[in-house]
C-alpha atoms as a PDB file:
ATOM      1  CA  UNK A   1       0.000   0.000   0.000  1.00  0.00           C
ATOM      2  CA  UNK A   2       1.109   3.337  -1.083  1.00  0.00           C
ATOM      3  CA  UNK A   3      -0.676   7.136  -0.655  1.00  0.00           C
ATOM      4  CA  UNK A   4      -0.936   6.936  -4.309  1.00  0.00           C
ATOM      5  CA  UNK A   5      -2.317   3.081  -4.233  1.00  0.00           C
ATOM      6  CA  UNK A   6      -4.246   3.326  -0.740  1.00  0.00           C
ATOM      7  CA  UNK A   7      -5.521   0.079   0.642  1.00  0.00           C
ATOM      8  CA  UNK A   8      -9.742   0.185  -0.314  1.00  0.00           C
ATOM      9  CA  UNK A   9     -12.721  -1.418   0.952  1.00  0.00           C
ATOM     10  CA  UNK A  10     -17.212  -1.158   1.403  1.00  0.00           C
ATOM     11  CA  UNK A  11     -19.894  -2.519   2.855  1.00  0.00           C
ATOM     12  CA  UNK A  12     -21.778  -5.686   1.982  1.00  0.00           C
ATOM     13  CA  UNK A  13     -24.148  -3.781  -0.455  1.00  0.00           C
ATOM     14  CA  UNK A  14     -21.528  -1.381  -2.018  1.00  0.00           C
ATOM     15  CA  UNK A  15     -23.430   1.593  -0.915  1.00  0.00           C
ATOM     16  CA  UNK A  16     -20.650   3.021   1.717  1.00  0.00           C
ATOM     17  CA  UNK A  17     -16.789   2.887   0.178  1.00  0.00           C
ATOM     18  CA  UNK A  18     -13.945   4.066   1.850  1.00  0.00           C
ATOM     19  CA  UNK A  19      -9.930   4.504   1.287  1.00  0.00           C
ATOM     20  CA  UNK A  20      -6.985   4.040   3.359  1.00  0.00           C
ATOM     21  CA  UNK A  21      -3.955   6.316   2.869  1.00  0.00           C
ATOM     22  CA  UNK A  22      -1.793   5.411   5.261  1.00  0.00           C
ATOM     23  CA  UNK A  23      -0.355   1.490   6.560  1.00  0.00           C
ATOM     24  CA  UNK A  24      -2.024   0.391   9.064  1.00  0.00           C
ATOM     25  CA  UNK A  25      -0.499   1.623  13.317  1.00  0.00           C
ATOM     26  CA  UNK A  26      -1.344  -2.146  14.285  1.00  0.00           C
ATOM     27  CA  UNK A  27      -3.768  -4.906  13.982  1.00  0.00           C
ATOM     28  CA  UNK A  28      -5.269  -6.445  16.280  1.00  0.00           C
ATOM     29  CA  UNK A  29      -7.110 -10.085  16.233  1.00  0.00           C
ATOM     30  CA  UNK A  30      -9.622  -9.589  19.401  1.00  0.00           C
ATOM     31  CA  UNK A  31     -11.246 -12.324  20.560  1.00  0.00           C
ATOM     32  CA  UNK A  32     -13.564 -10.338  23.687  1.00  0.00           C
ATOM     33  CA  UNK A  33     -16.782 -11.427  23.620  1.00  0.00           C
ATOM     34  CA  UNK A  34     -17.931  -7.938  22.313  1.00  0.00           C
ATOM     35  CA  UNK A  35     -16.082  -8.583  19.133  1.00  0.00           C
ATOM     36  CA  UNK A  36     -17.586 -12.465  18.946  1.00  0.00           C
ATOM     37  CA  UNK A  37     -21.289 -10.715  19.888  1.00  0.00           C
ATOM     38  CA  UNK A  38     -21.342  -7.993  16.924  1.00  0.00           C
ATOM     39  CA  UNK A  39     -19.693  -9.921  14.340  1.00  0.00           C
ATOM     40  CA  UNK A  40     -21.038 -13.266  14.773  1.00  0.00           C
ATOM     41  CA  UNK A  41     -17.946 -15.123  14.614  1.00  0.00           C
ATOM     42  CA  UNK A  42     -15.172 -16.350  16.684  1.00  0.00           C
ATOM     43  CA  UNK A  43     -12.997 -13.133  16.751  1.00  0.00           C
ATOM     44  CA  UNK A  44     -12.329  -9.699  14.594  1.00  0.00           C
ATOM     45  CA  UNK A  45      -9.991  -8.496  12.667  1.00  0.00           C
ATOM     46  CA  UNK A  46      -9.087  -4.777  13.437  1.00  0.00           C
ATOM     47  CA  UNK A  47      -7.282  -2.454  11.616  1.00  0.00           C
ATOM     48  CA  UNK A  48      -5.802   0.437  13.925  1.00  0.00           C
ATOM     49  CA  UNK A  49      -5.329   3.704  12.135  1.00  0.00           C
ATOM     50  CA  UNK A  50      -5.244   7.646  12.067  1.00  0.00           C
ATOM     51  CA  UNK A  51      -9.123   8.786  11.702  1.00  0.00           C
ATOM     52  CA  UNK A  52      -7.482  11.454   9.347  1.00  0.00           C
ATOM     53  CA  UNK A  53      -6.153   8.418   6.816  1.00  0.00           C
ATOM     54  CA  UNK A  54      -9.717   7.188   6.166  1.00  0.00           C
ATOM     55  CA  UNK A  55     -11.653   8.702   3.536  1.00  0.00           C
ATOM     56  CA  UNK A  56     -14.783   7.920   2.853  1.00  0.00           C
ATOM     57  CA  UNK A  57     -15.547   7.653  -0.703  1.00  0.00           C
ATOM     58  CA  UNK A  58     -19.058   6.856  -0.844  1.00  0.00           C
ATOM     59  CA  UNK A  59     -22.188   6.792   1.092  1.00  0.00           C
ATOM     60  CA  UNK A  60     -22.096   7.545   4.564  1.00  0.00           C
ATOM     61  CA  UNK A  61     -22.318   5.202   7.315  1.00  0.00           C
ATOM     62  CA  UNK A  62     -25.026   5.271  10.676  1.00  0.00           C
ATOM     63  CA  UNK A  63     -23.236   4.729  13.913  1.00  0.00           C
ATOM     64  CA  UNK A  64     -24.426   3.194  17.120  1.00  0.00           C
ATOM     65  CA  UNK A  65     -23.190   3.574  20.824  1.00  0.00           C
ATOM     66  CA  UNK A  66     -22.361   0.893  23.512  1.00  0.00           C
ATOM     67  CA  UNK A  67     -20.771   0.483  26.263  1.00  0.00           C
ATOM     68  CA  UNK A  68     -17.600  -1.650  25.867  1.00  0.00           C
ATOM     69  CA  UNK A  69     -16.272  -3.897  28.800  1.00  0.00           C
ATOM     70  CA  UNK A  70     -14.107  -1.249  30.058  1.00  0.00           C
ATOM     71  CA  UNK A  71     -17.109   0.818  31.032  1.00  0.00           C
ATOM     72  CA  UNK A  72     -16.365   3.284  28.119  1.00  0.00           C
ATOM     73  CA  UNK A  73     -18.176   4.255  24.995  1.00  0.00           C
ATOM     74  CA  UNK A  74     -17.568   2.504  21.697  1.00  0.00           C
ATOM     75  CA  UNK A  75     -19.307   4.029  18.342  1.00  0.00           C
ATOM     76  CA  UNK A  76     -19.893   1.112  15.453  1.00  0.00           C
ATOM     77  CA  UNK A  77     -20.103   2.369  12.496  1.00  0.00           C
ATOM     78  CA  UNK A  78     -21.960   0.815  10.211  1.00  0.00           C
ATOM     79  CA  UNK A  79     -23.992   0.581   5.999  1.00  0.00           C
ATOM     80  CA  UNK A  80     -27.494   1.462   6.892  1.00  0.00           C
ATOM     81  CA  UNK A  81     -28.902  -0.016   4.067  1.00  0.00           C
ATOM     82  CA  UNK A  82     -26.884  -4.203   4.220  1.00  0.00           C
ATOM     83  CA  UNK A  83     -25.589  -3.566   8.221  1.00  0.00           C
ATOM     84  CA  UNK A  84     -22.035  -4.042   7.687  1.00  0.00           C
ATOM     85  CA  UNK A  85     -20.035  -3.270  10.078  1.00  0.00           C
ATOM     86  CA  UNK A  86     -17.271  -1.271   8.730  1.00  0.00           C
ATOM     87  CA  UNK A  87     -15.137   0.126  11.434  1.00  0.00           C
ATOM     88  CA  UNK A  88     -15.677   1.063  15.223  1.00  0.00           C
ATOM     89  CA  UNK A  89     -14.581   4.376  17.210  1.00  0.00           C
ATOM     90  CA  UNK A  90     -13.573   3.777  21.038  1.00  0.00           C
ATOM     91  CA  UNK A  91     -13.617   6.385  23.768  1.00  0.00           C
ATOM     92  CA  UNK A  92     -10.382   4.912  25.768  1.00  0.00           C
ATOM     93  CA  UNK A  93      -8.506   4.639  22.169  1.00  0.00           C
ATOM     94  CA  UNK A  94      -5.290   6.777  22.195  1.00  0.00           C
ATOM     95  CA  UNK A  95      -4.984   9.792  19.612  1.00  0.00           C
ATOM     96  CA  UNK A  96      -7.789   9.773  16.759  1.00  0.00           C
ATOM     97  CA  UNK A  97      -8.007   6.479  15.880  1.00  0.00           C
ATOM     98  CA  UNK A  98     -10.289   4.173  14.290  1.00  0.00           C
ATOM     99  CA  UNK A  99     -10.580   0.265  14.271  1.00  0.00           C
ATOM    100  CA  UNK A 100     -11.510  -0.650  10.358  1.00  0.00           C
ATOM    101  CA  UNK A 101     -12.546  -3.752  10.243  1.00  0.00           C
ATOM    102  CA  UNK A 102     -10.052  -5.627   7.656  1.00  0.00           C
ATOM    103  CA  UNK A 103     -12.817  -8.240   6.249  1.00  0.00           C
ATOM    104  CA  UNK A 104     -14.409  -5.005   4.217  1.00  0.00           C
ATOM    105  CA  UNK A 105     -11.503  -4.243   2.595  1.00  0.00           C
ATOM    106  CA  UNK A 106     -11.626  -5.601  -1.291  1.00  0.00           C
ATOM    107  CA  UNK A 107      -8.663  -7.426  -0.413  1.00  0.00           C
ATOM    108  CA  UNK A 108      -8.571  -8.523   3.516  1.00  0.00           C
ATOM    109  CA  UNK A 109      -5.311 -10.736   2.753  1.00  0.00           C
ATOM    110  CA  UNK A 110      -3.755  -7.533   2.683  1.00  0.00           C
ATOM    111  CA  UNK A 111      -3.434  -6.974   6.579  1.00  0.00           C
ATOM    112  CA  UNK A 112      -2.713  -9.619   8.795  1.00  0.00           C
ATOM    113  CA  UNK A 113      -2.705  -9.678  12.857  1.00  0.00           C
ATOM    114  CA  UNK A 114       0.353  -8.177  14.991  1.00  0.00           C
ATOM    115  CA  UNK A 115      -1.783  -9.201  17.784  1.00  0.00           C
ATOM    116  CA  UNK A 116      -4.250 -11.725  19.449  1.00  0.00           C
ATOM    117  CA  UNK A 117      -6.056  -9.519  21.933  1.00  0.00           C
ATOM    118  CA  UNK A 118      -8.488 -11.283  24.794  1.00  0.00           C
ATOM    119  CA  UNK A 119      -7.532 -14.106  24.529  1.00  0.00           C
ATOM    120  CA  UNK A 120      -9.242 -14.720  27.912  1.00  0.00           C
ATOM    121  CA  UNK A 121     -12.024 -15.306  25.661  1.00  0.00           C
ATOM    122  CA  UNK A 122     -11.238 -17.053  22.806  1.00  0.00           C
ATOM    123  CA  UNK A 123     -12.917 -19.869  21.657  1.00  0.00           C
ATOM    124  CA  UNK A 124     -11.466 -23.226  22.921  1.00  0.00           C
ATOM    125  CA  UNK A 125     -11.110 -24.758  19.272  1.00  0.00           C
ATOM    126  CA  UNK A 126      -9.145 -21.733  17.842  1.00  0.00           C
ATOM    127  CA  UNK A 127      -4.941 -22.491  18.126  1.00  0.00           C
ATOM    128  CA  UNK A 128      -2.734 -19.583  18.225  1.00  0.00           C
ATOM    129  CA  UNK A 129       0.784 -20.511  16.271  1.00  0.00           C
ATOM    130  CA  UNK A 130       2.640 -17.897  14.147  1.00  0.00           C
ATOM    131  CA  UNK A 131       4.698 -14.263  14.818  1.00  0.00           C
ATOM    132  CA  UNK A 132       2.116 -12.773  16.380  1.00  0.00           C
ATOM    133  CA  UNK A 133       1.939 -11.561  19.954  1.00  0.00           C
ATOM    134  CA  UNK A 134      -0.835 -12.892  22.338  1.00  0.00           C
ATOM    135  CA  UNK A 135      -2.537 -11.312  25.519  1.00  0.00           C
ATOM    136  CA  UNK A 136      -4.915 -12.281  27.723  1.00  0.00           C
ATOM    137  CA  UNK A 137      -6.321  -9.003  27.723  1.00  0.00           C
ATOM    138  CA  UNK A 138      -4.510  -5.903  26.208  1.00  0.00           C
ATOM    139  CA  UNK A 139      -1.024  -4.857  26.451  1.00  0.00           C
ATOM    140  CA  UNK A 140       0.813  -1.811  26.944  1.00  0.00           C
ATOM    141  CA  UNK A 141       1.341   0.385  23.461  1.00  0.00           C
ATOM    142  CA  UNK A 142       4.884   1.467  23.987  1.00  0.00           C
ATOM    143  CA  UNK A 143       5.959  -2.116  24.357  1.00  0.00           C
ATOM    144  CA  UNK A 144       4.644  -3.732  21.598  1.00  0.00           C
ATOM    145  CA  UNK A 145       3.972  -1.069  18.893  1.00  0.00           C
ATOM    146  CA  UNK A 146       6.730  -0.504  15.832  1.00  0.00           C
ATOM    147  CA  UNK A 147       8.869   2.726  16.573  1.00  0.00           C
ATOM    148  CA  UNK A 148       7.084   4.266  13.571  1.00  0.00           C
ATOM    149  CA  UNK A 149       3.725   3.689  14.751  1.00  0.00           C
ATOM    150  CA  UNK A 150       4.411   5.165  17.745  1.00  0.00           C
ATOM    151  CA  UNK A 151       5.022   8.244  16.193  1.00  0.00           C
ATOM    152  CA  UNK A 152       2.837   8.601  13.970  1.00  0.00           C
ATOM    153  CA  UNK A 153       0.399   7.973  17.170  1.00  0.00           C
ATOM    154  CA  UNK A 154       2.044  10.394  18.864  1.00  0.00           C
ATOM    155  CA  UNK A 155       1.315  12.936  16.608  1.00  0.00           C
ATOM    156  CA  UNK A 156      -2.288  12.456  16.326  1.00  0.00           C
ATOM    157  CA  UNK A 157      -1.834  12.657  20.385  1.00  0.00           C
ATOM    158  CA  UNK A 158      -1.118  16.238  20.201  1.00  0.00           C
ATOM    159  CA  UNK A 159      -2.971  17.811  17.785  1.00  0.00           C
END
C-alpha cells in the first residue's frame, strides 16, 4: 500500500466505500466477547489507524453507541442499508483512531494480525501458532507497537 495506491474497501451492499492512505499503526485479532457478539464469529480483525487516513468515498455510514467492557463508549459504524459493520470508534482509544474492520476491505489478505487480543475469551477450538503476539487481555502500546507507529500515534496525540 502506497498514498498513491491506498488500501480500499465497502460494505456488503456497495453503498458506503472508503480509502486508506496510510499502513495500518497495528492490527489487532480480538477475541472479547464484544467482538464475537457484533460480528457473529469467533474473533475480529481490526485495523488500527489515524481517523485522518480514512476517507470515505461513498455513502455515509449510521453509527451506534455501547458500552464496551471497560465501562467506556464505543461508536460502530456501520452501511445502513446491508448492516455491515465497517469500522468502530472507542472512547479509551489513544490519539484519533479508528478500528476498520479488515474483512471489508476488497482485499482482507492484505493486513494480517500483529496481535491476538483477549484471549481470555477465545474460543477453545481456535490455536494460536505464528509471529504474532498474544494477551490475555490488552497490552501496553509502547511495548509492543513498531517505533514508527508510535510516532505517527504520537502525533495524532497532540494535535
Amino acid at each position: 500500500m502506497t498514498a498513491d495506491n491506498p488500501m480500499t474497501g465497502h460494505c456488503t451492499c456497495g453503498v458506503v466505500r472508503y480509502a486508506l492512505h496510510a499502513p495500518p499503526l497495528i492490527v489487532h485479532a480480538c477475541h472479547c466477547l464484544d467482538c464475537q457478539r457484533l460480528t457473529g464469529s469467533a474473533f475480529v480483525i481490526n485495523i488500527c489507524i489515524e481517523r485522518a487516513a480514512v476517507e470515505l468515498t461513498e455513502g455515509e455510514p449510521a453509527s451506534y453507541e455501547m458500552i464496551g467492557p471497560s465501562g467506556n463508549p464505543h461508536a460502530v459504524h456501520f452501511c445502513k442499508i446491508c448492516g455491515t459493520q465497517l469500522w468502530s470508534r472507542y472512547d479509551d482509544a489513544r490519539g484519533d483512531t479508528l478500528f476498520v474492520r479488515a474483512g471489508t476491505l476488497e482485499r482482507p489478505d492484505e493486513v494480517a494480525p500483529d496481535v491476538h487480543i483477549f484471549t481470555r475469551s477465545k474460543q477453545s477450538w481456535i490455536t494460536l501458532s505464528g509471529d504474532s503476539l498474544v494477551f490475555e487481555t490488552f497490552y501496553e502500546l509502547d511495548e509492543v507497537w513498531p517505533p514508527e507507529s508510535l510516532r505517527r500515534l504520537h502525533q495524532v496525540e497532540s494535535k
